[in-house]
Protein backbone atom coordinates (compact mmCIF):
# COMPACT_ATOMS: atom_id res chain seq x y z
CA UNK A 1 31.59 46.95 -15.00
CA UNK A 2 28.79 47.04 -17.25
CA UNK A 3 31.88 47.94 -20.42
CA UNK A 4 32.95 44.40 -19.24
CA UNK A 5 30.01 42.06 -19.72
CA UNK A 6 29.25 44.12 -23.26
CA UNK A 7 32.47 42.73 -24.39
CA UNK A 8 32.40 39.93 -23.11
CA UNK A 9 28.81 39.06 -24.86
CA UNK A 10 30.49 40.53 -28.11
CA UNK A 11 33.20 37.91 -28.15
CA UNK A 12 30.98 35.38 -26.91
CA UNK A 13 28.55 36.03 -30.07
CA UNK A 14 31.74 36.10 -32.44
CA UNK A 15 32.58 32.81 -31.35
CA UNK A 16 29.10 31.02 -31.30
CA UNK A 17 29.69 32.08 -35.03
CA UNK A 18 32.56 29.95 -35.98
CA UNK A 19 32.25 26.05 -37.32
CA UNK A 20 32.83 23.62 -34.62
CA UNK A 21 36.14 21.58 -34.89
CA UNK A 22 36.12 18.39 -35.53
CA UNK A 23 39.35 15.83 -34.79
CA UNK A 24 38.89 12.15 -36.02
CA UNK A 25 41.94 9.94 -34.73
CA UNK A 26 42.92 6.56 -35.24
CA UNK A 27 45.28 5.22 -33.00
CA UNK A 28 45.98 1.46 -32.38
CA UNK A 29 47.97 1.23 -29.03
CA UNK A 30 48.97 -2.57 -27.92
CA UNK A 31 50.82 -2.33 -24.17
CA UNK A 32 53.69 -5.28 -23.53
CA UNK A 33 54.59 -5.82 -19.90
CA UNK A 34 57.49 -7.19 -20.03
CA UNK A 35 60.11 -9.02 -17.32
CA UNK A 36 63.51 -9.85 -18.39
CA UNK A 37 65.77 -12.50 -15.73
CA UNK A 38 68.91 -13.09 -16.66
CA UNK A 39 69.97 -17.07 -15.99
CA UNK A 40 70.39 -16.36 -12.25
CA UNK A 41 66.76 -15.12 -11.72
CA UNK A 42 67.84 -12.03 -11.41
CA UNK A 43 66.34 -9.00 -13.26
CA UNK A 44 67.37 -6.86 -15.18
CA UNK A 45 67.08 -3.10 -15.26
CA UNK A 46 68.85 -1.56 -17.93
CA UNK A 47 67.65 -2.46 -20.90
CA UNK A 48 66.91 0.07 -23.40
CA UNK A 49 64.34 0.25 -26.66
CA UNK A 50 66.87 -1.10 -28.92
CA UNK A 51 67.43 -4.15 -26.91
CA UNK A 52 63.67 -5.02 -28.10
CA UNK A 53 61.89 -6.38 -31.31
CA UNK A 54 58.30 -6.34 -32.01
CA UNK A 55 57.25 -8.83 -34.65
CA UNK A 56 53.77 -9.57 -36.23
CA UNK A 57 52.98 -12.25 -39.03
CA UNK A 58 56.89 -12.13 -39.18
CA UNK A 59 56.67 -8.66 -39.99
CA UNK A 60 58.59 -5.89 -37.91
CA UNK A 61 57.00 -3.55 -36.42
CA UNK A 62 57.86 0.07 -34.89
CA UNK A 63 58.24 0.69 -31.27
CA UNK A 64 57.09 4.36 -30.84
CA UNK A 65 56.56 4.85 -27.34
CA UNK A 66 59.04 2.57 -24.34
CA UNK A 67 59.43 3.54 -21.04
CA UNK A 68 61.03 1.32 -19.05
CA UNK A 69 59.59 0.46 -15.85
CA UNK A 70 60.37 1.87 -12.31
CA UNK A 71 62.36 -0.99 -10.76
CA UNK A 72 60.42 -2.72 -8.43
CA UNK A 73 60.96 -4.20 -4.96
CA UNK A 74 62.13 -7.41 -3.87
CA UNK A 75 59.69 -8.98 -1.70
CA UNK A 76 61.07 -9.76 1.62
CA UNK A 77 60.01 -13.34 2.67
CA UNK A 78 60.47 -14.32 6.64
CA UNK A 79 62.77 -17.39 6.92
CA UNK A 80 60.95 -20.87 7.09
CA UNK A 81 61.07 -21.68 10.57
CA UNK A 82 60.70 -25.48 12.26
CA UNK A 83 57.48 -25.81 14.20
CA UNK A 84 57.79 -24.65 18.09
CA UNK A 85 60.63 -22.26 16.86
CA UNK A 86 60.20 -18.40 17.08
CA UNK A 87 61.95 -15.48 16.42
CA UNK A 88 61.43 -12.01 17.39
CA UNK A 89 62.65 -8.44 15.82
């Protein structure tokens, strides 16, 4: 045990000895949500990366990162009923 901790306090001394790293990033990330109906209302699913342009001051830009979104549920809405009317299961 006490072989151990001496190495362990040599390699801790070695690296207390070397420069810290330093990273410096730049990284401009803009997010679209996007929800694409087709003339029924209905949306649709598979579109794909291609299928989309990014433009800013009319200029193109790159798409680098798309993941298209999980499909989501349709809400279920209970049918309008007339007052004094009820309806059960």
């Amino acid at each position: 045990m006490l072989h151990t901790w001496a190495i362990s306090l040599l390699l801790a001394a070695d690296l207390s000895q070397e420069a810290p790293v330093r990273i410096r990033a730049a990284v401009h990330l803009v997010e679209f949500d996007v929800i694409v109906k087709d003339k029924q209302g209905n949306p649709v699913l598979d579109l794909k990366q291609e299928d989309f342009v990014i433009r800013e001051e009319g200029r193109t830009r790159q798409i680098d990162l798309f993941r298209p979104a999980v499909p989501f549920q349709t809400a279920i809405v209970p049918p309008v009923l007339h007052p004094g009317t009820f309806q059960t299961g």
